[in-house]
Protein backbone atom coordinates (compact mmCIF):
# COMPACT_ATOMS: atom_id res chain seq x y z
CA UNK A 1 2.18 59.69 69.78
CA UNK A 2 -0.86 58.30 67.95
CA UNK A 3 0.73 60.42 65.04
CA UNK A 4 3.61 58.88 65.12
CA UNK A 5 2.36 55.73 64.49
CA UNK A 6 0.42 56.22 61.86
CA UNK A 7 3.48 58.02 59.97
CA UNK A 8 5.90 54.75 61.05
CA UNK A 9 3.09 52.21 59.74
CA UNK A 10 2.87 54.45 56.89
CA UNK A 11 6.53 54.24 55.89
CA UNK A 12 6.66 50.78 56.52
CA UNK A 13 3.85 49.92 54.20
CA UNK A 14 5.85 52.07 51.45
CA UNK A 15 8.61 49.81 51.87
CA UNK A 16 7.19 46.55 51.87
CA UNK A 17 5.41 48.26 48.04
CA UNK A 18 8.79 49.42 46.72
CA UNK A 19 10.52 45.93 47.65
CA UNK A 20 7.32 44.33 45.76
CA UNK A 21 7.59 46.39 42.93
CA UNK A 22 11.74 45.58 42.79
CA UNK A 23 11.40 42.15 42.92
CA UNK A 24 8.49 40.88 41.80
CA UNK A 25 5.48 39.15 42.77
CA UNK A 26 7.02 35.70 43.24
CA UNK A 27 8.80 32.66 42.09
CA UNK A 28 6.13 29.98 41.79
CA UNK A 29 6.05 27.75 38.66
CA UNK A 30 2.62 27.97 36.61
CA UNK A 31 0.71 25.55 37.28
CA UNK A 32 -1.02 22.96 34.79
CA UNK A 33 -5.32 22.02 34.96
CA UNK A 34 -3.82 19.72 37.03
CA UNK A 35 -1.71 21.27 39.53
CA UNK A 36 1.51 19.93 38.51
CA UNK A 37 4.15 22.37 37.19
CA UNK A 38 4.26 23.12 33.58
CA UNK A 39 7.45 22.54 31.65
CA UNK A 40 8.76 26.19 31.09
CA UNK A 41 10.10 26.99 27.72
CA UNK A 42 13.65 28.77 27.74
CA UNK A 43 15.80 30.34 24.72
CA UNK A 44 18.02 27.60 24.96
CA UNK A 45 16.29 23.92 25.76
CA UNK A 46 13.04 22.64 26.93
CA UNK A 47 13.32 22.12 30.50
CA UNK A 48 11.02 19.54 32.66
CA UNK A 49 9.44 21.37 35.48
CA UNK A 50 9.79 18.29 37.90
CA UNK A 51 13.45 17.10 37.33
CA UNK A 52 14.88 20.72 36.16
CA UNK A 53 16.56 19.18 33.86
CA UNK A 54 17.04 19.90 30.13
CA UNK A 55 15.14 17.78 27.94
CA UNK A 56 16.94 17.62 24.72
CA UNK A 57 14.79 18.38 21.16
CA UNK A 58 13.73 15.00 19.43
CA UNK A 59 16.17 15.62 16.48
CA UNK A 60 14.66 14.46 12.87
CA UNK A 61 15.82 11.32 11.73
CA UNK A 62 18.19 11.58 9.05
CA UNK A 63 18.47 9.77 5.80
CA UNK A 64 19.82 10.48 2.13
CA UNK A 65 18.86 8.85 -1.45
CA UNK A 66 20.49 6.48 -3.18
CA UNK A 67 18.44 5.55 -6.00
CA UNK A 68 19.02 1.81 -7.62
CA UNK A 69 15.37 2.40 -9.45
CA UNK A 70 14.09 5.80 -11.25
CA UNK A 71 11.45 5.49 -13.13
CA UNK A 72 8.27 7.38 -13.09
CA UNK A 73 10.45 10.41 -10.48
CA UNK A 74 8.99 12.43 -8.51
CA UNK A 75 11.23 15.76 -8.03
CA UNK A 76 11.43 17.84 -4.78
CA UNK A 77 9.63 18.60 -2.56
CA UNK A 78 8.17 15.29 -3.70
CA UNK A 79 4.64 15.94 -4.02
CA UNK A 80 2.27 15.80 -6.58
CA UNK A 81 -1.79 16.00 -7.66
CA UNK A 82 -4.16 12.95 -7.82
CA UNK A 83 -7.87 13.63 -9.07
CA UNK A 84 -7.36 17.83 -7.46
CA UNK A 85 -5.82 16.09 -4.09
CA UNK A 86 -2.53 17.04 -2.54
CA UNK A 87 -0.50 13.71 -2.23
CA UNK A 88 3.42 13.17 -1.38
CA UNK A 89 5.85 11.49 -0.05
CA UNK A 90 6.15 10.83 3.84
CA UNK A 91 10.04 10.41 3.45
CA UNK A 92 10.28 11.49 7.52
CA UNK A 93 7.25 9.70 9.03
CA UNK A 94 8.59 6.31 7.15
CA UNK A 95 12.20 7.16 8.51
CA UNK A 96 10.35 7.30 11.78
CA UNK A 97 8.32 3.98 11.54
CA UNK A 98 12.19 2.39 10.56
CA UNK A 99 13.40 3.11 13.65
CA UNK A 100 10.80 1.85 15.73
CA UNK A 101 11.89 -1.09 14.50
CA UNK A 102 15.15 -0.42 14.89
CA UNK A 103 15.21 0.23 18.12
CA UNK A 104 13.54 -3.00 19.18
CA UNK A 105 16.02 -5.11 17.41
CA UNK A 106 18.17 -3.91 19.32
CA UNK A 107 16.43 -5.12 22.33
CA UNK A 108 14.88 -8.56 20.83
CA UNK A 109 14.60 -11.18 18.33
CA UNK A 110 12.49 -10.41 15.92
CA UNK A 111 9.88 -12.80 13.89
CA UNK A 112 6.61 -13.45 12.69
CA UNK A 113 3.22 -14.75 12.69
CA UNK A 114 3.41 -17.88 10.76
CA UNK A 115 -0.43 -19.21 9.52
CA UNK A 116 -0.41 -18.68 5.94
CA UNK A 117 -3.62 -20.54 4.47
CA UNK A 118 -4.50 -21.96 8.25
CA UNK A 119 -1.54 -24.32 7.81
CA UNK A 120 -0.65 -24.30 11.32
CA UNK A 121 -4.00 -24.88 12.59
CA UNK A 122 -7.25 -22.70 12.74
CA UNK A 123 -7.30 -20.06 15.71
CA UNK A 124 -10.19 -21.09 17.92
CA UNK A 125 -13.04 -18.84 17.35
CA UNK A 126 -13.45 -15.50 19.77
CA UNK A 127 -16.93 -15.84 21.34
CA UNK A 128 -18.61 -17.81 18.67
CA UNK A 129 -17.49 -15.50 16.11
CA UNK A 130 -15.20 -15.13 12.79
CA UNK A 131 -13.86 -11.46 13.91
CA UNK A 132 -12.13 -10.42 17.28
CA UNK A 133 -13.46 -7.24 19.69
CA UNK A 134 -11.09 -5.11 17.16
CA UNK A 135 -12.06 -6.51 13.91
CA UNK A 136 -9.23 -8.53 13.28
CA UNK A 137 -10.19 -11.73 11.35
CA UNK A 138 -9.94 -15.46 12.19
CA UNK A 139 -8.76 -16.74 9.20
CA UNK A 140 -4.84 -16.94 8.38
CA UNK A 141 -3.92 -15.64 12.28
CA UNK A 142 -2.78 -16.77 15.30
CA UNK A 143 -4.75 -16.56 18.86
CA UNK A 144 -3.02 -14.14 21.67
CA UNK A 145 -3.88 -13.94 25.24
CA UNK A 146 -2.96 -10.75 27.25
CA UNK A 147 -4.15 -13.56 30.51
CA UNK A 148 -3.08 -16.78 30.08
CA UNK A 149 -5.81 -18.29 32.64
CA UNK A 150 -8.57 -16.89 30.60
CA UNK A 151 -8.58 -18.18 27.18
CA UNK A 152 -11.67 -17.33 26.29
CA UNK A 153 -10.45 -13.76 25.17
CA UNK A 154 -8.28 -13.40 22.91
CA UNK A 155 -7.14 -11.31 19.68
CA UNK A 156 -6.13 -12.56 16.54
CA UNK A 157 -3.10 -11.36 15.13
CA UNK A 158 -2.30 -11.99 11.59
CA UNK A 159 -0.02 -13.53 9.35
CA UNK A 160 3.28 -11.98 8.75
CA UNK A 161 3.15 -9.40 11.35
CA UNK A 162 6.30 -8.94 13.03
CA UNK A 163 6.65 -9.94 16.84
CA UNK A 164 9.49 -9.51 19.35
CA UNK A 165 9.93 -12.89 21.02
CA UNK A 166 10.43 -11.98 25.00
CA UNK A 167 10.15 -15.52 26.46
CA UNK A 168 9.08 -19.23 24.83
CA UNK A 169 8.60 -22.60 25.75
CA UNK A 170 7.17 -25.74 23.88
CA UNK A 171 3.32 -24.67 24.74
CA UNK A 172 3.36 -21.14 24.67
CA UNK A 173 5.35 -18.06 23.64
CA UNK A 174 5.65 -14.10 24.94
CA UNK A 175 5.82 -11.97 22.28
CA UNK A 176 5.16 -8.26 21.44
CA UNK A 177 3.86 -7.12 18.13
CA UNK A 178 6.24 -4.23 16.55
CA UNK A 179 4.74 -1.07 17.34
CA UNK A 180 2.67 -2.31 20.36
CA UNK A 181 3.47 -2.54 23.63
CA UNK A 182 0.81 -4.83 24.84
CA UNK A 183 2.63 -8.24 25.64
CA UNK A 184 0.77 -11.66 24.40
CA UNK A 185 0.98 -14.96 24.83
CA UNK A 186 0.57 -17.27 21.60
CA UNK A 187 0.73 -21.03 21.23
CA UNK A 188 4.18 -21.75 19.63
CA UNK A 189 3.12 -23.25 16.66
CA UNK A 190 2.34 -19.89 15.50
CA UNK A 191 5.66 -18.46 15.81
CA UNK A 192 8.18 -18.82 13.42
CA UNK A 193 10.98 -18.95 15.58
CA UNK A 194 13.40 -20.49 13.41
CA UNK A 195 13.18 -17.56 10.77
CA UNK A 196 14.25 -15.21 12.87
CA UNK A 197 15.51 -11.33 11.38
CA UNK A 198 18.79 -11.71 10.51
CA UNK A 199 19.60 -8.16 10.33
CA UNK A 200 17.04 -5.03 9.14
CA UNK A 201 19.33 -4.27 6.22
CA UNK A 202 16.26 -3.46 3.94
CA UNK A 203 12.35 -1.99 3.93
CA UNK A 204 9.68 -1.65 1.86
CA UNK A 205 7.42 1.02 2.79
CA UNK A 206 3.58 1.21 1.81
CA UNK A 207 1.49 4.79 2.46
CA UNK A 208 -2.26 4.05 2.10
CA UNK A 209 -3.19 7.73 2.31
CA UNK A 210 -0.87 9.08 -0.59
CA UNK A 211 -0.72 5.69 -2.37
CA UNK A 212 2.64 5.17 -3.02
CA UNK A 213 5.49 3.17 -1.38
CA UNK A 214 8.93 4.05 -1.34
CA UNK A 215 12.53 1.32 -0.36
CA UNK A 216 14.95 1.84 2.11
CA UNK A 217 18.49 0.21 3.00
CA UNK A 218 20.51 0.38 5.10
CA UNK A 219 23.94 1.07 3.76
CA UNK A 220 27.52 2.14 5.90
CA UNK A 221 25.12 2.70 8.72
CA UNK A 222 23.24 5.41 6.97
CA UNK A 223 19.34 4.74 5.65
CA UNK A 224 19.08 5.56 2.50
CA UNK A 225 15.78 5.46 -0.39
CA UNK A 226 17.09 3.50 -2.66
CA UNK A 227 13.68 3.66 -4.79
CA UNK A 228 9.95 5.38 -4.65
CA UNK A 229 6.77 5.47 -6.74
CA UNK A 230 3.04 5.58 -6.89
CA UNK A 231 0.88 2.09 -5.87
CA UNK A 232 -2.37 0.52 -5.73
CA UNK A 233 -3.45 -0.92 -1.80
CA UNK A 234 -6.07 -2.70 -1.35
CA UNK A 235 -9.90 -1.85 -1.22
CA UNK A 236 -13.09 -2.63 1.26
CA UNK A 237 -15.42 -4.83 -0.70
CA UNK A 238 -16.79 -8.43 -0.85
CA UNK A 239 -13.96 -9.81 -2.44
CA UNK A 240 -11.74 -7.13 -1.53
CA UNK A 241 -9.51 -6.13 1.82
CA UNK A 242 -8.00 -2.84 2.88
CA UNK A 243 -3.96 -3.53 2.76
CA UNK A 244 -3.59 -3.74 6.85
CA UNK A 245 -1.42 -1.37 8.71
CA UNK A 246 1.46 -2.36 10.23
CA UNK A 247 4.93 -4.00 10.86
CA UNK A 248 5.58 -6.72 8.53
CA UNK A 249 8.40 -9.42 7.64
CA UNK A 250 9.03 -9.79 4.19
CA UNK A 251 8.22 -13.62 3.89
CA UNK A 252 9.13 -15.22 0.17
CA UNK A 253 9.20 -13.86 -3.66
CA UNK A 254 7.14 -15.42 -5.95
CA UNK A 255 8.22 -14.72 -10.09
CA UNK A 256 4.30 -15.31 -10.03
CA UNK A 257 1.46 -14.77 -7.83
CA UNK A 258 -1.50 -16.79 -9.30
CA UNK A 259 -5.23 -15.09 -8.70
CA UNK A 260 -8.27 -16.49 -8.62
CA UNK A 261 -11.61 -14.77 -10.54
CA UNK A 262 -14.11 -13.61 -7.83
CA UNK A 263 -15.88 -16.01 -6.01
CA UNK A 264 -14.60 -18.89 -7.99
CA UNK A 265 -11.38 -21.39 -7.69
CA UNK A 266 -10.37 -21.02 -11.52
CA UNK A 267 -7.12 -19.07 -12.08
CA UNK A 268 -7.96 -15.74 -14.17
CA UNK A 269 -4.27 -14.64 -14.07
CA UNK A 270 -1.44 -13.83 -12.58
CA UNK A 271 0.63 -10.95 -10.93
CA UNK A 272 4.73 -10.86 -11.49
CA UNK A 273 7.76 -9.99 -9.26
CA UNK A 274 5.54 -10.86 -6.03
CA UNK A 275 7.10 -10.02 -2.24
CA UNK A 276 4.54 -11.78 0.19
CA UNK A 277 4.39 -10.23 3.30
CA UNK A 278 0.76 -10.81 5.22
CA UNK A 279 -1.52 -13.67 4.57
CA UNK A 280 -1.99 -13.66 1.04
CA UNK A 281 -1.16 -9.69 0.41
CA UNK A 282 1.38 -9.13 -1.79
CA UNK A 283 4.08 -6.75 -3.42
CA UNK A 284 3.69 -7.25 -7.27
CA UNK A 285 3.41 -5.70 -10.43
CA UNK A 286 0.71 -4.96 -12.94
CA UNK A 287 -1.62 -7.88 -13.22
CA UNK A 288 -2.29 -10.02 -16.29
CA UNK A 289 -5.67 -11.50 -17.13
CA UNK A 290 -5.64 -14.68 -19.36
CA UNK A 291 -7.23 -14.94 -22.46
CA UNK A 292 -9.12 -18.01 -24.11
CA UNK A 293 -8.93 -19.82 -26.95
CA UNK A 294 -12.13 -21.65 -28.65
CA UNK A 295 -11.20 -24.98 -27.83
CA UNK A 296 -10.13 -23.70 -24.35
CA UNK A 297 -6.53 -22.96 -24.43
CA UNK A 298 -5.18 -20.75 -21.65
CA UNK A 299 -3.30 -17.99 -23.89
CA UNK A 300 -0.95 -15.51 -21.59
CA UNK A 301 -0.84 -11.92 -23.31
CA UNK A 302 2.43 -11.48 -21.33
CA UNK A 303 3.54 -9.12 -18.54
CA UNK A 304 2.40 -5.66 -18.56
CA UNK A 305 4.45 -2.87 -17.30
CA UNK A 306 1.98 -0.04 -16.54
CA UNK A 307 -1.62 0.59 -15.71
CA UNK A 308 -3.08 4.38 -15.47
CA UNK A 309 -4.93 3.31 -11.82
CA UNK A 310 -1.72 3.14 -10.15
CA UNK A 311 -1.53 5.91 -7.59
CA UNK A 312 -4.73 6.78 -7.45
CA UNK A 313 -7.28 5.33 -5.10
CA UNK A 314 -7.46 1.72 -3.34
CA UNK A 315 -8.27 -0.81 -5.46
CA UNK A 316 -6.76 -4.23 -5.23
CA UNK A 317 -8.10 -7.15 -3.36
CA UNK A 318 -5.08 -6.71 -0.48
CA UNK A 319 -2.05 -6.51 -2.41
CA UNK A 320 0.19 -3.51 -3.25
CA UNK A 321 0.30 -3.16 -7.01
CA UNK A 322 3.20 -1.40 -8.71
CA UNK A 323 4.12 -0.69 -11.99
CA UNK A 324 5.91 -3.95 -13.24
CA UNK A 325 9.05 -2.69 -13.82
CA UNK A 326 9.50 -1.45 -9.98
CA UNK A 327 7.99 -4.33 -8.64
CA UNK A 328 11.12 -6.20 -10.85
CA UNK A 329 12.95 -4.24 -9.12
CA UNK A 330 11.94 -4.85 -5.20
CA UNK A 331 11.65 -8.77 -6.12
CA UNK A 332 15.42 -8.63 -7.41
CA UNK A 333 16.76 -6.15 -4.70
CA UNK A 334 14.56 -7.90 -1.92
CA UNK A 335 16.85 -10.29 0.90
CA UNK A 336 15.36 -12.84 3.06
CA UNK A 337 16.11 -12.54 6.61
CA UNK A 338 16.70 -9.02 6.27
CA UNK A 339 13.81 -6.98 4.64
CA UNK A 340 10.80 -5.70 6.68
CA UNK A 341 7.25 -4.26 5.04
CA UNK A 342 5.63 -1.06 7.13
CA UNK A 343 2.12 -0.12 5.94
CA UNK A 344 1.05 3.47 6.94
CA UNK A 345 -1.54 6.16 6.45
């Protein structure tokens, strides 16, 4: 009998192996660091471990070219050498940044920081100082509270940059800045609700990185470039300011944009075909330097179409300089109301 038993449990461990080997060792998902199941990648779609459900492939975001400026082209694959560096042009990560905003003007109104030259009143300092806990600077912004019963911290957020208006009243306005979801409150003054995107029919585009900037539009509800080229952004420096990243509106054209000689108040020249779109940083072509006569006359030399610094590294005091003829070209083409201004990197 004792044999017997020993042969059934034998046979019934072979079994239980066979059945093992047959069907495997089990069904459990994988499990992440976590303990949460990993998404499990099929043939067909991406599916999402906790739902089951497909989740569908971010498709890229299409666009096509229709060019209304081309000098100075670039041909495919649009890339080209600076100094022995690699540069091109982001075509797809500016399509990208487009319909971010896009998408939330769908959703909002859309406007802007209005405080060009302090004219609606100085932001209040942020703890005795000029600069905020990110760096942003007093001058020519508007205070935002993310608490509304503590006003003692605050950011500043600057000129130009483009807010979604959620909720306002005669004190104080809700607003999000394009591109961040952090909600603020900012004293109404500041916003300039009654210049509100009409439409986004039109951007400018600036990449810090590659130096160059390229113009979309929006045309039979298809994006399309309708120009790109090598620029000049801004600089660090005493007298000089990195061109800031962001979402911008595109806030008047200028046939001139008068500068200043460094660290003085007398005029040394002048940059044509100016789009102003933060503060006092501009869109605008090759700049002209006046010349003196003897007895003191201001002579002007003229406009200048093309300087050899363009595309190469930052340079300018905040503006984006382009050859002359392109920046003709996005001061003609430009529409109030409906053009934006993305800085990227």
């Amino acid at each position: 009998m004792k044999h017997l038993n020993l042969v059934l449990i034998a046979l019934a461990l072979s079994v239980i192996l066979m059945f093992i080997l047959i069907v495997g060792p089990g069904t459990e998902e994988p499990l992440s660091d976590k303990g949460k199941p990993q998404a499990v990648k099929t043939d067909s779609a991406n599916i999402n471990a906790e739902t089951e459900e497909p989740v569908e492939e971010e498709q890229p975001l299409e666009y096509g070219f229709n060019l209304k400026y081309s000098k100075y082209l670039i041909e495919a694959p649009y890339t080209y050498t600076v100094n022995g560096e690699e540069r091109c042009f982001q075509f797809d990560l500016m399509r990208q940044k487009i319909n971010e905003a896009e998408q939330t003007i769908k959703k909002y109104r859309l406007t802007y920081i209005d405080n060009y030259k302090n004219r609606n009143g100085m932001a209040p300092k942020y703890q005795g100082e000029e600069i905020d806990r990110f760096g942003n600077e007093r001058s020519a912004a508007a205070p935002a509270y993310e608490n509304i019963n503590n006003l003692e911290e605050l950011i500043y957020i600057v000129d130009g940059t483009l807010v979604e208006i959620l909720e306002e009243d005669a004190d104080y306005t809700l607003i999000k800045v394009v591109g961040n979801d952090t909600e603020y409150s900012v004293p109404s003054q500041y916003i300039a609700s009654d210049d509100c995107l009409e439409e986004l029919k039109k951007v400018i585009i600036v990449d810090r990185t590659n130096q160059n900037i390229a113009t979309f539009e929006k045309e039979d509800g298809a994006w399309n470039i309708t120009s790109y080229s090598k620029a000049t952004t801004g600089k660090e420096g005493k007298y000089h300011q990195l061109t800031p990243l962001g979402f911008y509106y595109a806030i008047e054209k200028k046939p001139k944009f008068y500068y200043v000689k460094d660290g003085t108040d007398l005029i040394e020249g002048y940059a044509p075909y100016a789009v102003r779109f933060t503060a006092g940083a501009y869109t605008h072509g090759v700049a002209t330097a006046y010349k003196y006569a003897e007895d003191g006359t201001k002579i002007d030399p003229g406009i200048k179409e093309f300087s050899s610094s363009i595309g190469t590294v930052p340079l300018s005091h905040k503006c984006v300089r382009n050859y002359t003829s392109h920046a003709k070209f996005i001061y003609d083409w430009y529409e109030h109301g409906k053009t934006i201004v993305i800085v990227i990197e």
